[in-house]
PDB file of N, CA and C in Angstrom:
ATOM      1  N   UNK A   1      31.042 -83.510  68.601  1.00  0.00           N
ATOM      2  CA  UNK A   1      32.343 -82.999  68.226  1.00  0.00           C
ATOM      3  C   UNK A   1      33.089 -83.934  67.294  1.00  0.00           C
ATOM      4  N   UNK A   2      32.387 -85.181  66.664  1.00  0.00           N
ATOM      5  CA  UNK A   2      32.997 -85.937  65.829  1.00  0.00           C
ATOM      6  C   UNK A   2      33.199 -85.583  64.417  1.00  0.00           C
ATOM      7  N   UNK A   3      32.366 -84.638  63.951  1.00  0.00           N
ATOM      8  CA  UNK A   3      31.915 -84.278  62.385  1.00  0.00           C
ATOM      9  C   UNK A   3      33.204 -83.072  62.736  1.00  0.00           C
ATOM     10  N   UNK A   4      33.846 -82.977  61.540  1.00  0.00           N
ATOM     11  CA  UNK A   4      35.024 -82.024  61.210  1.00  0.00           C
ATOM     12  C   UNK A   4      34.024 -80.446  60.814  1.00  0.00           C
ATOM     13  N   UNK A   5      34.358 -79.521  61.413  1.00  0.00           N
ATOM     14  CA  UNK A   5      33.610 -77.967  60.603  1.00  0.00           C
ATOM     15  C   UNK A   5      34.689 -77.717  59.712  1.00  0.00           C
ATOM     16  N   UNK A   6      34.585 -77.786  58.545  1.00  0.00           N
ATOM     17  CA  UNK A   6      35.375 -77.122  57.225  1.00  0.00           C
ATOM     18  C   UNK A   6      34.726 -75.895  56.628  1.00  0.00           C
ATOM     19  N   UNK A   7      33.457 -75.529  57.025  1.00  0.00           N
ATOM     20  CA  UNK A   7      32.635 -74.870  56.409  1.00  0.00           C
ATOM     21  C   UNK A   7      33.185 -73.348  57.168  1.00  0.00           C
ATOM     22  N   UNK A   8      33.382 -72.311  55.986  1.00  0.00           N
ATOM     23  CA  UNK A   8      33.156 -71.302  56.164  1.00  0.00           C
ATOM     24  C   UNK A   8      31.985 -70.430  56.439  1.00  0.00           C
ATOM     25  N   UNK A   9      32.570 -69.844  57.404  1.00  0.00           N
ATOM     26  CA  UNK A   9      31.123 -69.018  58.375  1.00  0.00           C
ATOM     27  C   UNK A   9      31.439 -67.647  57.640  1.00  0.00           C
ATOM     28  N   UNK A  10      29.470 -67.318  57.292  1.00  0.00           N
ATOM     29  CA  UNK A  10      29.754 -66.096  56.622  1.00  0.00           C
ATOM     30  C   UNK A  10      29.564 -65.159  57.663  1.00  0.00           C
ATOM     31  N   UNK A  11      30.488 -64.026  57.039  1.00  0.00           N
ATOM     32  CA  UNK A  11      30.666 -62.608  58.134  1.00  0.00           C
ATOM     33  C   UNK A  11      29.899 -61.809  58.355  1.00  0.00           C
ATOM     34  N   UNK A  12      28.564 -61.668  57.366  1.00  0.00           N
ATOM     35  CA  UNK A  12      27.722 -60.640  57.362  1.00  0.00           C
ATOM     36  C   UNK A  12      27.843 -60.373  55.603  1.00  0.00           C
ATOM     37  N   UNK A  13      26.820 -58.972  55.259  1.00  0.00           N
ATOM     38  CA  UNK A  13      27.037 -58.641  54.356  1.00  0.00           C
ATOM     39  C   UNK A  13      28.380 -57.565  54.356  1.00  0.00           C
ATOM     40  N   UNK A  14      28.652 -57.296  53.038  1.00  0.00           N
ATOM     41  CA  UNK A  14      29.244 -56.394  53.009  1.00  0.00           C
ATOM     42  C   UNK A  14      28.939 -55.014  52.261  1.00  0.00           C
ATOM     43  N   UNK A  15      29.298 -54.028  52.724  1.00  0.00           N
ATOM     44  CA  UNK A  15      28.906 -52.900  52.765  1.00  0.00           C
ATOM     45  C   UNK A  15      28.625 -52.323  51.308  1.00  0.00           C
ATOM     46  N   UNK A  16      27.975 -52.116  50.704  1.00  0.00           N
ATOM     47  CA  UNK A  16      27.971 -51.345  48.995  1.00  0.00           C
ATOM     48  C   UNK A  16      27.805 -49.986  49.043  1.00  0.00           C
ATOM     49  N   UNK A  17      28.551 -49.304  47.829  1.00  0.00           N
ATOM     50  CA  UNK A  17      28.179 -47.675  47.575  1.00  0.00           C
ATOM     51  C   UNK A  17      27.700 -47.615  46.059  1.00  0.00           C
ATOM     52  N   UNK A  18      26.548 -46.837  46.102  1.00  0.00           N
ATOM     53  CA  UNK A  18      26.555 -46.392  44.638  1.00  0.00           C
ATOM     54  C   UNK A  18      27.194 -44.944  44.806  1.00  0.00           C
ATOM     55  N   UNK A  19      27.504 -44.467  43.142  1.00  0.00           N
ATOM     56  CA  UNK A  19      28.522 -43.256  42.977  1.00  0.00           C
ATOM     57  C   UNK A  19      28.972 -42.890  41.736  1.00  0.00           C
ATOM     58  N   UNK A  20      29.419 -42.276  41.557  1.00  0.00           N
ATOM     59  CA  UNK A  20      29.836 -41.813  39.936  1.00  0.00           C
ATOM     60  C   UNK A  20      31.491 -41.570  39.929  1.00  0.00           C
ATOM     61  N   UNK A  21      32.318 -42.329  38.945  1.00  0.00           N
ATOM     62  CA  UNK A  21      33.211 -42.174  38.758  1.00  0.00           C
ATOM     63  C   UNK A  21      33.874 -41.118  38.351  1.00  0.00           C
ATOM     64  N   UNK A  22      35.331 -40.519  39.099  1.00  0.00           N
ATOM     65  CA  UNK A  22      35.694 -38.977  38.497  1.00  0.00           C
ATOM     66  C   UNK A  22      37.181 -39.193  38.454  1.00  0.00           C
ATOM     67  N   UNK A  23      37.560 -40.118  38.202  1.00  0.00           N
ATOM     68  CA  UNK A  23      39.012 -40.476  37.926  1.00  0.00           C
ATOM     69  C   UNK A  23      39.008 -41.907  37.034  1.00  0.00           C
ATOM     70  N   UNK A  24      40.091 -42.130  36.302  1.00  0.00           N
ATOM     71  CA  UNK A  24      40.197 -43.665  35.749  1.00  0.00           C
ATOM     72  C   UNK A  24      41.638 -43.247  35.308  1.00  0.00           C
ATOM     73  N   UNK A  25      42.061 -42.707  35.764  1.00  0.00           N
ATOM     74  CA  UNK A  25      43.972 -42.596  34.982  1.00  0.00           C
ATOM     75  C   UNK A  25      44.679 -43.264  35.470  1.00  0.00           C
ATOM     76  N   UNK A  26      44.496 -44.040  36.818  1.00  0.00           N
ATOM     77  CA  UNK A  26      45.059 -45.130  37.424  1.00  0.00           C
ATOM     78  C   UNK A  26      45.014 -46.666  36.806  1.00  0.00           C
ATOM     79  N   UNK A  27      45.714 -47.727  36.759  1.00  0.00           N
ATOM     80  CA  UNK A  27      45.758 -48.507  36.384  1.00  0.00           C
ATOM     81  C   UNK A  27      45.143 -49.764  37.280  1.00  0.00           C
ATOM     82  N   UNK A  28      44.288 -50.062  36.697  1.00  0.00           N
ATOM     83  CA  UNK A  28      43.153 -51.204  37.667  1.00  0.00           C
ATOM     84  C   UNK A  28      42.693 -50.398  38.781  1.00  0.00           C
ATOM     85  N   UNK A  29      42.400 -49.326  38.393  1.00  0.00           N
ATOM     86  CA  UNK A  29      42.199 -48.588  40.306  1.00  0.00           C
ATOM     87  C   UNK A  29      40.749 -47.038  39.211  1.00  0.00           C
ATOM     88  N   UNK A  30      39.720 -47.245  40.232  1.00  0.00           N
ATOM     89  CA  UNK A  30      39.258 -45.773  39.633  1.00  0.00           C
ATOM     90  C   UNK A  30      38.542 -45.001  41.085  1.00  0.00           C
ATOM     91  N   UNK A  31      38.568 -43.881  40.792  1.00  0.00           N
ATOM     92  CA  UNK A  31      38.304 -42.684  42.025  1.00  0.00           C
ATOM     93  C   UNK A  31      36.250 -42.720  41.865  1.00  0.00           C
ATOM     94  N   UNK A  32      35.836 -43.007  42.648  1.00  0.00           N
ATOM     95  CA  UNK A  32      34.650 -42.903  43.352  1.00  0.00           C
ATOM     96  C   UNK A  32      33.742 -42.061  43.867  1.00  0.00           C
ATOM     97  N   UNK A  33      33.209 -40.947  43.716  1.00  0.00           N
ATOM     98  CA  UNK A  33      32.506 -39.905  44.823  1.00  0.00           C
ATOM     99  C   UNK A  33      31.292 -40.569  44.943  1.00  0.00           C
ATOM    100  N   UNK A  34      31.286 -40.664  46.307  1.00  0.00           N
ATOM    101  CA  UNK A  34      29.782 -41.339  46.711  1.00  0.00           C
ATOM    102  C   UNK A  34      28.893 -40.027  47.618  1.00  0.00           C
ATOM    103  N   UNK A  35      28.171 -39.715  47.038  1.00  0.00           N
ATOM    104  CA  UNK A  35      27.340 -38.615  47.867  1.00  0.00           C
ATOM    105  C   UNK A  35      26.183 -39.245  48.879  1.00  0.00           C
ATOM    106  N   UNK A  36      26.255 -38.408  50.070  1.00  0.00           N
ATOM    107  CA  UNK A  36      25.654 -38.724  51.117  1.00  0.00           C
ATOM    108  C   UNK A  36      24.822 -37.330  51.731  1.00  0.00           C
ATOM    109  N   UNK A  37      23.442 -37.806  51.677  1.00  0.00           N
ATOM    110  CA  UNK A  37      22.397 -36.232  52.150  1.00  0.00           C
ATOM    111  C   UNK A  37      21.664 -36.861  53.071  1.00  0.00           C
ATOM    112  N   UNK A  38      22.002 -36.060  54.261  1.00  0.00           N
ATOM    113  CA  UNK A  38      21.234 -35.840  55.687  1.00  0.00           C
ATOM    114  C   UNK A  38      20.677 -34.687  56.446  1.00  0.00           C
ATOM    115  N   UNK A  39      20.086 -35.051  57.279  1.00  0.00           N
ATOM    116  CA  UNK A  39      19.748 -33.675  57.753  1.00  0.00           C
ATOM    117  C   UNK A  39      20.442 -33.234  59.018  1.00  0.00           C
ATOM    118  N   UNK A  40      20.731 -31.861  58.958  1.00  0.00           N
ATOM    119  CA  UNK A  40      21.679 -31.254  59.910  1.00  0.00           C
ATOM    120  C   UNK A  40      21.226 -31.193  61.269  1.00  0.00           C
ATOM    121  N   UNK A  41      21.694 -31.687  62.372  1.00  0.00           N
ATOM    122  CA  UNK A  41      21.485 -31.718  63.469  1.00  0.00           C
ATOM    123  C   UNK A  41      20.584 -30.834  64.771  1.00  0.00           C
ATOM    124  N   UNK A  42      21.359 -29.465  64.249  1.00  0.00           N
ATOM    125  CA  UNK A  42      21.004 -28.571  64.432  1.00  0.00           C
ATOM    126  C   UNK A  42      20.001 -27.741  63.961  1.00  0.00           C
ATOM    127  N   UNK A  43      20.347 -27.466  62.468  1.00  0.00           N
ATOM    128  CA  UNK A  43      19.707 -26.647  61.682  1.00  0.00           C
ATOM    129  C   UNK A  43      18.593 -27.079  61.376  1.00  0.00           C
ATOM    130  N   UNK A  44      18.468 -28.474  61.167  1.00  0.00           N
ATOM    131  CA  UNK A  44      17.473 -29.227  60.272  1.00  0.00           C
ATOM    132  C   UNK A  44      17.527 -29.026  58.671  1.00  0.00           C
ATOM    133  N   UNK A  45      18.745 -28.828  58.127  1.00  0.00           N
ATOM    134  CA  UNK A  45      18.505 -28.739  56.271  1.00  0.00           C
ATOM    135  C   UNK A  45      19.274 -29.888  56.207  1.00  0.00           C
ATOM    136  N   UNK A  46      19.412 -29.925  54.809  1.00  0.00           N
ATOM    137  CA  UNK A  46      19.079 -31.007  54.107  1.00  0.00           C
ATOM    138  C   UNK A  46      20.694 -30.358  53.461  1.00  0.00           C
ATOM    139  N   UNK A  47      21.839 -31.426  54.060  1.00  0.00           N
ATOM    140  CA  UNK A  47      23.404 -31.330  53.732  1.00  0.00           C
ATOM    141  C   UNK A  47      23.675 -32.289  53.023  1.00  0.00           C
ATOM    142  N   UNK A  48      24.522 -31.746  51.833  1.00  0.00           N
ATOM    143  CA  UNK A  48      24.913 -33.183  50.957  1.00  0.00           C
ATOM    144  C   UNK A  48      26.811 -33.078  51.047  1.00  0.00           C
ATOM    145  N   UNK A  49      26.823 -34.552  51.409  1.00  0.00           N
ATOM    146  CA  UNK A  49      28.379 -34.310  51.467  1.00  0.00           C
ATOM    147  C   UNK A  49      29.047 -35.120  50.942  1.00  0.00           C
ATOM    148  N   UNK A  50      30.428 -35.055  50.271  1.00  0.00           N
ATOM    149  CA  UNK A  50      30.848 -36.434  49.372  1.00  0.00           C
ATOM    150  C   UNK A  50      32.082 -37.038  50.111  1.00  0.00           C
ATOM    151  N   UNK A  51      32.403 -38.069  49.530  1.00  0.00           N
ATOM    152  CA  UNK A  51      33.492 -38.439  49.929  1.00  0.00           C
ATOM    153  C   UNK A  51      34.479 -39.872  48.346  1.00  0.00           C
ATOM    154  N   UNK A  52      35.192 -39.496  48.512  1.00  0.00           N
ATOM    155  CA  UNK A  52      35.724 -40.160  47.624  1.00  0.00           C
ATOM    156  C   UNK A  52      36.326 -41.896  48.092  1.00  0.00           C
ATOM    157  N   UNK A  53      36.043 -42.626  47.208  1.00  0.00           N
ATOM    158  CA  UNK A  53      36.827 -44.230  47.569  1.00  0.00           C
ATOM    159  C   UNK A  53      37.324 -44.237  46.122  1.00  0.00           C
ATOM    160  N   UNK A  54      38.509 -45.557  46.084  1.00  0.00           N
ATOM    161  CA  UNK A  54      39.558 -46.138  45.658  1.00  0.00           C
ATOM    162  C   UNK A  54      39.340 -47.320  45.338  1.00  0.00           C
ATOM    163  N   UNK A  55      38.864 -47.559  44.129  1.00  0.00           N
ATOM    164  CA  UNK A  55      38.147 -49.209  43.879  1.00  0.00           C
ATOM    165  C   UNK A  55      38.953 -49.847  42.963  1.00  0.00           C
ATOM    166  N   UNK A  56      39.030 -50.474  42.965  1.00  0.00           N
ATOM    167  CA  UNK A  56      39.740 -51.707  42.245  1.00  0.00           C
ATOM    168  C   UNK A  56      38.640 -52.361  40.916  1.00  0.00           C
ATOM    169  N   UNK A  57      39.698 -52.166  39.644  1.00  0.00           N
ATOM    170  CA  UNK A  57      38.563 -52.127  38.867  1.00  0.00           C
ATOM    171  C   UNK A  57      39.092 -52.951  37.762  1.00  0.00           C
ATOM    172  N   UNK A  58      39.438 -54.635  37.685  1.00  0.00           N
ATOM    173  CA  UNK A  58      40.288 -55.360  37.002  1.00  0.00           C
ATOM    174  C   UNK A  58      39.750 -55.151  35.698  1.00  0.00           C
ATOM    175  N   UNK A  59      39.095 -54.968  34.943  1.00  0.00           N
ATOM    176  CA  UNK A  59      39.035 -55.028  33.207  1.00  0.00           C
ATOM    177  C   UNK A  59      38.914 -53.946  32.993  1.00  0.00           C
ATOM    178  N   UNK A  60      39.245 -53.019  33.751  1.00  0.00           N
ATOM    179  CA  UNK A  60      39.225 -50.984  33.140  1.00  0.00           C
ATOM    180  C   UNK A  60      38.076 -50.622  32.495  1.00  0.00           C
ATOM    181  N   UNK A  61      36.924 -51.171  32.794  1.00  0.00           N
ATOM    182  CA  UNK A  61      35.570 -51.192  32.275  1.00  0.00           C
ATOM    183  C   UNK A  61      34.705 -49.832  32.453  1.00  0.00           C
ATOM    184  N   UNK A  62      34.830 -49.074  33.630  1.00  0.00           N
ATOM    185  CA  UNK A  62      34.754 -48.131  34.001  1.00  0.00           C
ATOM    186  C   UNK A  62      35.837 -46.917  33.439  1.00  0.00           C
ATOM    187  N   UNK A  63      34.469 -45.979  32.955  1.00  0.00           N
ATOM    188  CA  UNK A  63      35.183 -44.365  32.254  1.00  0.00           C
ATOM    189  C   UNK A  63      34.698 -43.474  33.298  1.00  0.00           C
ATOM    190  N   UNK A  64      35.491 -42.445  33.279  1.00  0.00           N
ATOM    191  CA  UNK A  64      34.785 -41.067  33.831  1.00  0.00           C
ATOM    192  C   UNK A  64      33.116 -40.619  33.945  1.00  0.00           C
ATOM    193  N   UNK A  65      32.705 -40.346  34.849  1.00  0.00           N
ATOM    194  CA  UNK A  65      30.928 -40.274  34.308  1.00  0.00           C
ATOM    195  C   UNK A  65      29.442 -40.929  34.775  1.00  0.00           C
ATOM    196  N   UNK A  66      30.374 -42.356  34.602  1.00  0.00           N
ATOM    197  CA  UNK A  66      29.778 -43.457  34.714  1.00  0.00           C
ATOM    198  C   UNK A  66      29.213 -43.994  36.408  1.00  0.00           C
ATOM    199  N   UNK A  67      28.367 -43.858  36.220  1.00  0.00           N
ATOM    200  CA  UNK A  67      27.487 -44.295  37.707  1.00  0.00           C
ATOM    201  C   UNK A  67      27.926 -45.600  37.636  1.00  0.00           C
ATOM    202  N   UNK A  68      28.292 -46.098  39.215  1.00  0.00           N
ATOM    203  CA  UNK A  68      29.036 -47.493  39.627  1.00  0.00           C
ATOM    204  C   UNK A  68      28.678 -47.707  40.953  1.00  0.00           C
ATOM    205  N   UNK A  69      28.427 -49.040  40.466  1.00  0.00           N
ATOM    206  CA  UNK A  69      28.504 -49.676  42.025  1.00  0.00           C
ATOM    207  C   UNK A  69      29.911 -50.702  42.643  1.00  0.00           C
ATOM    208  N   UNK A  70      29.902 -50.013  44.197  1.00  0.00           N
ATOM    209  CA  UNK A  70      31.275 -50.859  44.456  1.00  0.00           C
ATOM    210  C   UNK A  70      30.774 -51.273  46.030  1.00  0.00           C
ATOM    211  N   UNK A  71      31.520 -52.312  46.211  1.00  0.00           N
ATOM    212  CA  UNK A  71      31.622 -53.222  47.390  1.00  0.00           C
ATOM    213  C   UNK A  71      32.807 -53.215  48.197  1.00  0.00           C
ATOM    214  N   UNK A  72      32.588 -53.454  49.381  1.00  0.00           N
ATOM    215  CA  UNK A  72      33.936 -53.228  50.528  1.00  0.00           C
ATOM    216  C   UNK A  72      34.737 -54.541  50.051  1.00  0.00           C
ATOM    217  N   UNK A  73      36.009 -54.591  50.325  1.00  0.00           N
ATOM    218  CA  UNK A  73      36.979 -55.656  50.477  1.00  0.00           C
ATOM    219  C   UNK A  73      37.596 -56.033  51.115  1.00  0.00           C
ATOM    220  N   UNK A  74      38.998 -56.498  51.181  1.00  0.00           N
ATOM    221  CA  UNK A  74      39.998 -56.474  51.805  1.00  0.00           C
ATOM    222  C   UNK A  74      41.090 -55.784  51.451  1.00  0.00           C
ATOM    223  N   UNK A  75      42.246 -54.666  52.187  1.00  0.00           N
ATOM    224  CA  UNK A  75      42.761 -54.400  51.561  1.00  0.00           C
ATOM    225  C   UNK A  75      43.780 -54.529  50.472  1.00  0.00           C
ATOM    226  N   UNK A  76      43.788 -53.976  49.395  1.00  0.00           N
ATOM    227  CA  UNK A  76      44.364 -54.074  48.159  1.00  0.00           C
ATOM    228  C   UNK A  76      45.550 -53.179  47.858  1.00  0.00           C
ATOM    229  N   UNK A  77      45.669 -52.242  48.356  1.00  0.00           N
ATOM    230  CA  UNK A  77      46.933 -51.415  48.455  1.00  0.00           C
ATOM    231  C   UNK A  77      46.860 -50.220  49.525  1.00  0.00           C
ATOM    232  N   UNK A  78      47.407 -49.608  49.265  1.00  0.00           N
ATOM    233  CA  UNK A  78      47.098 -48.376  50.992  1.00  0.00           C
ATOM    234  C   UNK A  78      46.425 -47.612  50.992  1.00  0.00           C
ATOM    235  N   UNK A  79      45.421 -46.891  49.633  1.00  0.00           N
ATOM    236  CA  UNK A  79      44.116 -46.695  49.621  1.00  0.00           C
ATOM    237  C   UNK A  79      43.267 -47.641  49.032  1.00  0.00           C
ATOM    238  N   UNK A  80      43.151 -48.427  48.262  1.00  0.00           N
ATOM    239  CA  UNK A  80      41.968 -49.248  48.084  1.00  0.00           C
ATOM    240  C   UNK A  80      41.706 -50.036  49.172  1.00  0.00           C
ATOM    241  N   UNK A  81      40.541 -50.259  49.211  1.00  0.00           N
ATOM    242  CA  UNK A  81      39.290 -51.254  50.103  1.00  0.00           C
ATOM    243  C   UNK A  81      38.209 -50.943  49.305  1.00  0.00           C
ATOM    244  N   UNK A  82      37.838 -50.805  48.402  1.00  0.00           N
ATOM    245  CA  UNK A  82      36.690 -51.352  47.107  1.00  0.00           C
ATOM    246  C   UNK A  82      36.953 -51.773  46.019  1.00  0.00           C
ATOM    247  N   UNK A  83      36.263 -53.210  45.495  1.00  0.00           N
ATOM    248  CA  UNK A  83      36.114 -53.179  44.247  1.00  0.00           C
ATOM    249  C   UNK A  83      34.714 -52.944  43.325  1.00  0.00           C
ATOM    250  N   UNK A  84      35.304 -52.641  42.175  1.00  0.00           N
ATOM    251  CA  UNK A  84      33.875 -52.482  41.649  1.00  0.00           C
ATOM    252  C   UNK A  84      33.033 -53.804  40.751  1.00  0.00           C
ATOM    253  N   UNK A  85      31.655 -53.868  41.273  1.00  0.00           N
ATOM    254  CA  UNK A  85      30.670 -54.682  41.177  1.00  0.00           C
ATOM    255  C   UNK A  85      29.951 -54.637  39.794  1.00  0.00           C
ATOM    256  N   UNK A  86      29.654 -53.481  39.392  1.00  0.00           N
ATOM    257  CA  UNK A  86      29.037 -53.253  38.385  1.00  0.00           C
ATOM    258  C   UNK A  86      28.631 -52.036  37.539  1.00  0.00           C
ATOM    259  N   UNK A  87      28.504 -51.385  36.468  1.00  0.00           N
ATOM    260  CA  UNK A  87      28.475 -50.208  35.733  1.00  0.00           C
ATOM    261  C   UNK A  87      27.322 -50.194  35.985  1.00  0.00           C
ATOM    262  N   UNK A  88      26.508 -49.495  36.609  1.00  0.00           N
ATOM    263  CA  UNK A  88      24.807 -48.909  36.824  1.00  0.00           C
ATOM    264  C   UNK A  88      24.904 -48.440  35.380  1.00  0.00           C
ATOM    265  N   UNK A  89      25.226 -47.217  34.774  1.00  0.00           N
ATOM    266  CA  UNK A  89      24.590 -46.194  33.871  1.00  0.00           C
ATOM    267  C   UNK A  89      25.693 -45.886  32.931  1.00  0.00           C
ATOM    268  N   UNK A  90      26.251 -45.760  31.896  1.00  0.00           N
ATOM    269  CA  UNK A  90      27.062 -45.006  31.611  1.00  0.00           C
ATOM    270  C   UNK A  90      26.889 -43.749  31.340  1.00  0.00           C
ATOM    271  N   UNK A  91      27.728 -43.373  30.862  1.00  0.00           N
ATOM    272  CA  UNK A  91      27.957 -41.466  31.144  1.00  0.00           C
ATOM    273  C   UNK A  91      27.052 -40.936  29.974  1.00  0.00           C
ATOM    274  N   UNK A  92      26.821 -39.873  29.438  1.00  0.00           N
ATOM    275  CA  UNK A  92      25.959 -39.430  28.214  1.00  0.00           C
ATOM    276  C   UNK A  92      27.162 -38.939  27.163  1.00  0.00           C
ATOM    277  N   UNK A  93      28.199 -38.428  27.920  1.00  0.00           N
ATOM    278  CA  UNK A  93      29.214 -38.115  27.163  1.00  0.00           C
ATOM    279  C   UNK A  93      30.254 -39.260  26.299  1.00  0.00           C
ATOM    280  N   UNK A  94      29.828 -40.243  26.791  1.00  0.00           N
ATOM    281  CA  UNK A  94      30.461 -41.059  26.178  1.00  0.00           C
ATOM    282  C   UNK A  94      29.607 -42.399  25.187  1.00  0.00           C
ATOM    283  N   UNK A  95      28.037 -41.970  25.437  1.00  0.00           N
ATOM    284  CA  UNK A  95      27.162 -42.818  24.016  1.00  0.00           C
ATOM    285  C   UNK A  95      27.132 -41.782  23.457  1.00  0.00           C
ATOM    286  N   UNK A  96      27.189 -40.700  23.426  1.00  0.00           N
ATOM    287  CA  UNK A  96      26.924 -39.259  22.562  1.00  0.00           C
ATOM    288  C   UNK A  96      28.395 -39.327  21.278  1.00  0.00           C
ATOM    289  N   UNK A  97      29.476 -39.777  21.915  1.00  0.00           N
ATOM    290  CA  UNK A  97      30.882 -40.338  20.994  1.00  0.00           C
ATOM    291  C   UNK A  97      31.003 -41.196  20.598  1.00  0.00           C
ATOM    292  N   UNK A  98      30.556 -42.557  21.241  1.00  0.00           N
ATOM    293  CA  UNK A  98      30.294 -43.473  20.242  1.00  0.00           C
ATOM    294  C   UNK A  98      28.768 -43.430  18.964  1.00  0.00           C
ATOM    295  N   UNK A  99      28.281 -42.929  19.317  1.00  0.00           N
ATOM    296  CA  UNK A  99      27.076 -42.310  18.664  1.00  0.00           C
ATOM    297  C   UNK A  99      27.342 -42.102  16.641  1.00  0.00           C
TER     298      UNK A  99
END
């Protein structure tokens, strides 16, 4: 018990979504649909269901379209708890305009 612990203990990982962006009109903030397909309990088919997150997106790097990956956080305002990690793909509609 003589040595001081200063060292931060890590928590685990944290959680990631991939998803495609369907909002960016917010400022540092873009809308998320992350789709999720399982099979139905009952029925046994094959259900796809979405759900939207609130990511935090400091250089507005992210457009509409654009496949993204985002990571859990801490919260950032009263819907965000993601920021985003990285642009997977961009959209076709938007190399087709710069084009």
């Amino acid at each position: 018990m003589a040595e001081a612990t200063n060292t931060v203990k890590a928590t685990g990982k944290r959680k990631q979504r991939v998803g495609e962006v369907v909002s960016n009109k917010m400022t540092k903030t873009i809308v998320v649909r992350v789709e999720r397909r399982f099979q139905h309990l009952k029925f046994k088919k094959i259900v796809t269901s979405y759900k939207k997150f609130y990511a935090h997106d400091e250089k507005a790097e992210a457009k509409v379209g654009d496949t993204v990956r985002i990571e859990e956080s801490r919260p950032l305002s009263k819907l965000k708890r993601w920021k985003l990690i990285e642009v997977m793909e961009r959209s076709a509609q938007e190399t087709a305009v710069t084009a």
